[in-house]
Each structure stands twice: as structure tokens, then as C-alpha cells.
C-alpha atoms as a PDB file:
ATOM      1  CA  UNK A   1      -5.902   9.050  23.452  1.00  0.00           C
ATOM      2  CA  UNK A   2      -5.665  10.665  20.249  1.00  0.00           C
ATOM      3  CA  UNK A   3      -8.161  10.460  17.414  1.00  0.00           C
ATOM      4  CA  UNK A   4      -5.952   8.877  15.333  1.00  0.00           C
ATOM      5  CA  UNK A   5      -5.357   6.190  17.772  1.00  0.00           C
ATOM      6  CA  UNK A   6      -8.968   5.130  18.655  1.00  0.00           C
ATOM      7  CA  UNK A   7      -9.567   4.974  14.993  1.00  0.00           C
ATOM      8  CA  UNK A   8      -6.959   2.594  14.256  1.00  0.00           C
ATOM      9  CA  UNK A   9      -7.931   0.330  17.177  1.00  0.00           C
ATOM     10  CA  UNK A  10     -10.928   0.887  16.367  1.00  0.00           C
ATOM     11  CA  UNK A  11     -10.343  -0.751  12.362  1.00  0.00           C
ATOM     12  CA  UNK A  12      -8.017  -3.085  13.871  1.00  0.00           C
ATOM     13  CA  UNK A  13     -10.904  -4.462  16.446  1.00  0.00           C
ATOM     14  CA  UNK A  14     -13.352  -4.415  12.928  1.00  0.00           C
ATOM     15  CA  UNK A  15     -10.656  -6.410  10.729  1.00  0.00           C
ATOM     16  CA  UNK A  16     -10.406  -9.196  13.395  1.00  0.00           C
ATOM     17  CA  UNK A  17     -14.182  -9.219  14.473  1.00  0.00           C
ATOM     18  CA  UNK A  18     -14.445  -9.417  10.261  1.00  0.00           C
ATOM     19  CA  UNK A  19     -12.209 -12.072  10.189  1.00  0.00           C
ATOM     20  CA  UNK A  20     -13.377 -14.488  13.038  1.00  0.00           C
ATOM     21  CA  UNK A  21     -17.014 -14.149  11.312  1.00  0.00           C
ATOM     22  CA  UNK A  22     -15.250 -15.502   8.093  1.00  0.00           C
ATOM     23  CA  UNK A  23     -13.921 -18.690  10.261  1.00  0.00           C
ATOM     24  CA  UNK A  24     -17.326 -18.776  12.462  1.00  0.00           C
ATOM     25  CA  UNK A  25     -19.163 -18.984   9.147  1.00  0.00           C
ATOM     26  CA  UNK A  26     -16.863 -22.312   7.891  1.00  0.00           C
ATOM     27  CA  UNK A  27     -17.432 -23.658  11.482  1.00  0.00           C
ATOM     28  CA  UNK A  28     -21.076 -23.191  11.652  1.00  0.00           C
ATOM     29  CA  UNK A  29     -22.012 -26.050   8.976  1.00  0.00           C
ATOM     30  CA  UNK A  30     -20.127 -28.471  10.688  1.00  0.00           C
ATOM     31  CA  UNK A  31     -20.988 -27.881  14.547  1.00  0.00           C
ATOM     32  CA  UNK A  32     -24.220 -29.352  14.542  1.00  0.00           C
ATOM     33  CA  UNK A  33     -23.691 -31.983  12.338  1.00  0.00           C
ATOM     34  CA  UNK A  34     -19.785 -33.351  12.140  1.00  0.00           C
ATOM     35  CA  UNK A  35     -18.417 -31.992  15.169  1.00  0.00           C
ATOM     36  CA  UNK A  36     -21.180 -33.222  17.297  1.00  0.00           C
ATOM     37  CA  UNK A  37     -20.549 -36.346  16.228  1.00  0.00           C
ATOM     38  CA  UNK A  38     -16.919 -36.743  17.102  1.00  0.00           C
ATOM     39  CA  UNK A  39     -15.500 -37.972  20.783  1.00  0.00           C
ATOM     40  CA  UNK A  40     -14.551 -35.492  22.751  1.00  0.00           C
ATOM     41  CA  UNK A  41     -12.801 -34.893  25.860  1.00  0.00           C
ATOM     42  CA  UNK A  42     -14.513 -34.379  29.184  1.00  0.00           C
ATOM     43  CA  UNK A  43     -13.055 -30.782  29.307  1.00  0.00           C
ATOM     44  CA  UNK A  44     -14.241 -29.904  25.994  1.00  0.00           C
ATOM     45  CA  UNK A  45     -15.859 -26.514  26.459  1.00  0.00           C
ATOM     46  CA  UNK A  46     -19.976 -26.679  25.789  1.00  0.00           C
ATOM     47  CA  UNK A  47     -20.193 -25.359  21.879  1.00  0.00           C
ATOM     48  CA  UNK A  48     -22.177 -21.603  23.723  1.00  0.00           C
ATOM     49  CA  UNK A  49     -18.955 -20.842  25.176  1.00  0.00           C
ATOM     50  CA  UNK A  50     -16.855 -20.415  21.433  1.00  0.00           C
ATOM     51  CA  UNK A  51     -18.489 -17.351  20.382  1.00  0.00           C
ATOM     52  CA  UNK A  52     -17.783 -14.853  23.698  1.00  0.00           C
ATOM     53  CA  UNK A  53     -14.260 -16.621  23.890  1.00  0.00           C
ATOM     54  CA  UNK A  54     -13.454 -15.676  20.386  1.00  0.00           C
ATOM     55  CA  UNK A  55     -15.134 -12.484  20.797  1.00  0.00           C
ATOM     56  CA  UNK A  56     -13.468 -11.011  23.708  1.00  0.00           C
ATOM     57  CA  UNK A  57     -10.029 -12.248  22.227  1.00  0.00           C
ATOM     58  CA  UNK A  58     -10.885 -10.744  18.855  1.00  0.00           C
ATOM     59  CA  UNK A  59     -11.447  -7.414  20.354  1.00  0.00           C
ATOM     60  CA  UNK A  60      -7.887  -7.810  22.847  1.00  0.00           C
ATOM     61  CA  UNK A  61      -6.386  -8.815  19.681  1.00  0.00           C
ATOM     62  CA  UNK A  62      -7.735  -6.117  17.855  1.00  0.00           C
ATOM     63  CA  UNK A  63      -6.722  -3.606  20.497  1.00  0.00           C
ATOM     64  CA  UNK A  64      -3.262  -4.769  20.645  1.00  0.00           C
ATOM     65  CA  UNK A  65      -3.007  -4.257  16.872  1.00  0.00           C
ATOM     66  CA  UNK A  66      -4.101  -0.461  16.764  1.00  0.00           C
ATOM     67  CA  UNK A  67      -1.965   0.078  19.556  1.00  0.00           C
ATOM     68  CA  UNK A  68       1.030  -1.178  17.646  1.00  0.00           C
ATOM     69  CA  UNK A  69      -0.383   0.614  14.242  1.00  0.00           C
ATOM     70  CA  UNK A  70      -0.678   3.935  15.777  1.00  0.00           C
ATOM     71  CA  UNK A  71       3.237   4.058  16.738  1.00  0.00           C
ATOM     72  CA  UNK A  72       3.643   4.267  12.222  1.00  0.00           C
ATOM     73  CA  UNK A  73       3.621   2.299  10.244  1.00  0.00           C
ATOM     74  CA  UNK A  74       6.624   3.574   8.566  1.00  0.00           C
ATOM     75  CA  UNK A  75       8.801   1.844  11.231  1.00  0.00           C
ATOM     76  CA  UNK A  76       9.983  -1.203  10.043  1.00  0.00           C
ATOM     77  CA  UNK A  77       9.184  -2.830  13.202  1.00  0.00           C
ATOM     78  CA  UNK A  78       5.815  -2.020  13.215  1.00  0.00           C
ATOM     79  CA  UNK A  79       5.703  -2.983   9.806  1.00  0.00           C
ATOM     80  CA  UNK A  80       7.281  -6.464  11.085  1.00  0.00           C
ATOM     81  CA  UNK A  81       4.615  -6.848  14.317  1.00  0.00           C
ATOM     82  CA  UNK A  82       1.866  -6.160  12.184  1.00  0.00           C
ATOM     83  CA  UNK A  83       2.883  -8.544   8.852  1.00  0.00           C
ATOM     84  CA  UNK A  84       3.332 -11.473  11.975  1.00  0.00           C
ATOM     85  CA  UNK A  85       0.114  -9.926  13.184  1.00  0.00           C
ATOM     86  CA  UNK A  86      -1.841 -10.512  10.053  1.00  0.00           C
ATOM     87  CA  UNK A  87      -0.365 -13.849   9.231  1.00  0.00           C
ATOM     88  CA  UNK A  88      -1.170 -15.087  12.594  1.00  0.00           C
ATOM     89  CA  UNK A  89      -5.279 -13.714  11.965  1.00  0.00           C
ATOM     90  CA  UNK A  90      -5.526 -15.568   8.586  1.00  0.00           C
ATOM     91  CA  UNK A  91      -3.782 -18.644   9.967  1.00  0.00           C
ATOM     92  CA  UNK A  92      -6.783 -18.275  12.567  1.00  0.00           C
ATOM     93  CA  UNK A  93      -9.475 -18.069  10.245  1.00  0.00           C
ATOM     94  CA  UNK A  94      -7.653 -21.046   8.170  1.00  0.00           C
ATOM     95  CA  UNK A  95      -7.994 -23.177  10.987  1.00  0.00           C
ATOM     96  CA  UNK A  96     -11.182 -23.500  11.523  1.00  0.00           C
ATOM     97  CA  UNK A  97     -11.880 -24.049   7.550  1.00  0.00           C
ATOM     98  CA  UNK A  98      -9.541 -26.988   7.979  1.00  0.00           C
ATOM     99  CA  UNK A  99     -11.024 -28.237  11.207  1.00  0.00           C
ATOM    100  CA  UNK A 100     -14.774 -27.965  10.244  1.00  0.00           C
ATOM    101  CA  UNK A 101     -14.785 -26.858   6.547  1.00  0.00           C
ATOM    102  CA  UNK A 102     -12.481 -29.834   5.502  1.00  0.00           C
ATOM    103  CA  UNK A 103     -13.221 -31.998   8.150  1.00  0.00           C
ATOM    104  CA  UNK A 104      -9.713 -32.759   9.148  1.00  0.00           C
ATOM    105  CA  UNK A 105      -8.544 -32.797  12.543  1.00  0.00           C
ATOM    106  CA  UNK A 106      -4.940 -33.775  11.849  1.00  0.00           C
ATOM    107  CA  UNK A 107      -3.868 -31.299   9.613  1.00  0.00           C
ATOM    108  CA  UNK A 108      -5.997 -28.712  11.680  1.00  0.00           C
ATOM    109  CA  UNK A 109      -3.092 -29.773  14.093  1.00  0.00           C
ATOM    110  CA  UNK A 110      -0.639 -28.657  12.227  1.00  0.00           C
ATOM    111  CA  UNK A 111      -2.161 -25.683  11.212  1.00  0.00           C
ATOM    112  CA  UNK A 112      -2.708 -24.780  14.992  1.00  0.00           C
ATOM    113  CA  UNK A 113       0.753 -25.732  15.896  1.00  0.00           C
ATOM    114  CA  UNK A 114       2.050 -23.060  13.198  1.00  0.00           C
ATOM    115  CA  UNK A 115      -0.752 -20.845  14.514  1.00  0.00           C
ATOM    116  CA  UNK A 116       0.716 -20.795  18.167  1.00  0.00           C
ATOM    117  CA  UNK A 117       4.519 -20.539  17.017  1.00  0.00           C
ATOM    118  CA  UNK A 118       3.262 -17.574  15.022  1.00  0.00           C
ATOM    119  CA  UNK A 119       1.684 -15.708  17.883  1.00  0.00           C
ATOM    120  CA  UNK A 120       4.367 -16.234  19.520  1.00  0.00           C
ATOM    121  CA  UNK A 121       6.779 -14.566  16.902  1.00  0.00           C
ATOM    122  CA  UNK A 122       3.896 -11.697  16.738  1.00  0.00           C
ATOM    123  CA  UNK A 123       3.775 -11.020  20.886  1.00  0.00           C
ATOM    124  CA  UNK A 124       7.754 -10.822  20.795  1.00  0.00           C
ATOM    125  CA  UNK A 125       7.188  -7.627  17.905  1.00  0.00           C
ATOM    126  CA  UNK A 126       4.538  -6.362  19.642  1.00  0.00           C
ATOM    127  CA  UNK A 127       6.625  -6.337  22.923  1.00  0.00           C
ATOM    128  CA  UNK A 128       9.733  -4.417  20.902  1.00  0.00           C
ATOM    129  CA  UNK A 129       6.801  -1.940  19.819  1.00  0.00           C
ATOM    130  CA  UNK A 130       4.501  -1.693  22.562  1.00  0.00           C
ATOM    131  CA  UNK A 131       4.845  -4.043  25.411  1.00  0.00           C
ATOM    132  CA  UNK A 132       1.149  -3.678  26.445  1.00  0.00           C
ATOM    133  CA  UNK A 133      -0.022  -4.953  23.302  1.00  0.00           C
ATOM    134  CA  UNK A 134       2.139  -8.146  23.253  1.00  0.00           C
ATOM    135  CA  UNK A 135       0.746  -8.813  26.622  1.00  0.00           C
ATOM    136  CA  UNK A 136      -2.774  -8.063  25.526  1.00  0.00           C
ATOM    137  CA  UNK A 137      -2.357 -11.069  22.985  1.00  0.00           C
ATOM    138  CA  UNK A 138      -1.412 -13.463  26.197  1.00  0.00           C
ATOM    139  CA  UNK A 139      -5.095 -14.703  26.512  1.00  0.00           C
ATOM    140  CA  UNK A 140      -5.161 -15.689  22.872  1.00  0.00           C
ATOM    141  CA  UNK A 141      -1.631 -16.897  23.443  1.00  0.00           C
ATOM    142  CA  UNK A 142      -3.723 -19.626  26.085  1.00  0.00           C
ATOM    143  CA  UNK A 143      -6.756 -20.390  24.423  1.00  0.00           C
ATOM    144  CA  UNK A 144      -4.827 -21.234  21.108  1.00  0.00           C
ATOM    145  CA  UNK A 145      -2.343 -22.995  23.518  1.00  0.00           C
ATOM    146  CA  UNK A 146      -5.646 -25.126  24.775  1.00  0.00           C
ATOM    147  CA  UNK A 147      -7.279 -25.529  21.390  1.00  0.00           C
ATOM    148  CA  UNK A 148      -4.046 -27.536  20.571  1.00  0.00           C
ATOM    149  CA  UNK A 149      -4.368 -29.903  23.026  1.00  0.00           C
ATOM    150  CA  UNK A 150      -8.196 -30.020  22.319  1.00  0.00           C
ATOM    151  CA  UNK A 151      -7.276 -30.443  18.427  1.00  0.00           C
ATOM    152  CA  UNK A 152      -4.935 -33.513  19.362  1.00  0.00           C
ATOM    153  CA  UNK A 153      -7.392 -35.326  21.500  1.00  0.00           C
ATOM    154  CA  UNK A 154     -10.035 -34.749  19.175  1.00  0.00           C
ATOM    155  CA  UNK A 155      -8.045 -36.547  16.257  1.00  0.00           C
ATOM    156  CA  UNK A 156      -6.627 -38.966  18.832  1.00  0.00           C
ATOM    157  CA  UNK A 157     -10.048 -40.472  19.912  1.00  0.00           C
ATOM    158  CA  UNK A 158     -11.694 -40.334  16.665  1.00  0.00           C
END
């Protein structure tokens, strides 16, 4: 692996990690006091879980961005994957203002659902650019996938 690489996976990593503390720090507020609150479902994952979740998937996430960054970005597919890319992160961090900052379940479903269409849209540029990096964003892919159908119940039972 070149130099150049490992820095810009390395940045990438950073920029997510940086931006998943930005939504952690909205969430925090509200996990003790609102969110506890609310129904849940049974399969609602015990609140310790969150942070190494959204950790590991950070860094896979950020990985799968300096992989597609190193191949230029001078390409104008690259420049596509990685615009998608860093929609997708700030629609991430959004969520979780709307969810626990605002305190609103239903339009943190809609936010969500745009989430998961756009990760979608980024793992098919990835895949033109560098197929292991659209399948490292598969596990994010899933939990966002599951965090829908947590969001709905959530607003459904309360």
C-alpha cells in the first residue's frame, strides 16, 4: 500500500469518526432522558451496544472511502462515489439530530429512508470504482437497513 493511500484512508476513517462524534454528541442529551422513556421493541439493542456498532462501521466506512479517493479524484466517477459518499455521512449525522436532538421519530423516518436509498446509490459508485469498497459499506448497508425498522416501531408504539 502506498503512502498516499494509507493517508487518505487514513483522513477518510478521521472525517467519519469526526462526524459520528457530531451525531453521538446530539444523541447523548436525549438517551438518558427522552429515549429511555419511549416503548421500544423487544429487539431493541441495549443503549452499550451503539457506540462499537457505529464505531466499527465508521472506520469500514471510512476505509471504503480512501480506497475510492486514492484511485483520483480527478475521475469523475470518483468524484460521483465520493459526493454520494459525503451526502450519505451528513444525512447520518442528520439523523440522529432529528431522532434525539428534535425529538421526532417520524420524520427521523424519513430521513433514514433517504439515508438507506442514498447508500445504496453510494455502494453502486463505489462498486464502478472499487468493488471492495462498495462491499465494505454492506454492514452499514444492514444496520441502517435495521435502524429503519427500529425507527418505525419506535414512532409506531409511542
Amino acid at each position: 500500500m502506498t503512502k498516499k493511500k494509507l493517508i487518505r484512508i487514513l483522513l477518510a476513517i478521521a472525517i467519519c469518526l469526526i462526524v459520528g462524534f457530531l451525531g453521538a454528541y446530539a444523541t447523548q442529551a436525549s438517551v438518558a432522558t427522552w429515549y429511555s422513556t419511549l416503548e421500544k421493541p423487544s429487539y431493541n439493542p441495549p443503549n452499550w451496544m451503539f457506540t462499537p456498532i457505529w464505531t466499527t462501521l465508521y472506520v469500514l466506512m471510512g476505509v471504503a472511502a480512501g480506497l475510492v479517493w486514492s484511485k483520483g479524484f480527478y475521475h469523475l466517477w470518483v468524484k460521483t462515489a465520493l459526493y454520494h459518499f459525503g451526502f450519505q455521512l451528513l444525512l447520518s449525522s442528520a439523523w440522529s439530530v432529528v431522532f434525539f436532538g428534535l425529538q421526532s421519530p417520524l420524520f427521523a423516518l424519513f430521513v433514514i429512508l433517504t439515508l438507506f436509498v442514498l447508500i445504496l446509490l453510494t455502494i453502486k459508485w463505489f462498486k464502478i470504482v472499487k468493488p471492495i469498497a462498495a462491499y465494505l459499506m454492506i454492514p452499514y448497508l444492514l444496520w441502517v437497513g435495521f435502524a429503519i425498522v427500529l425507527n418505525f416501531e419506535i414512532w409506531r408504539l409511542n
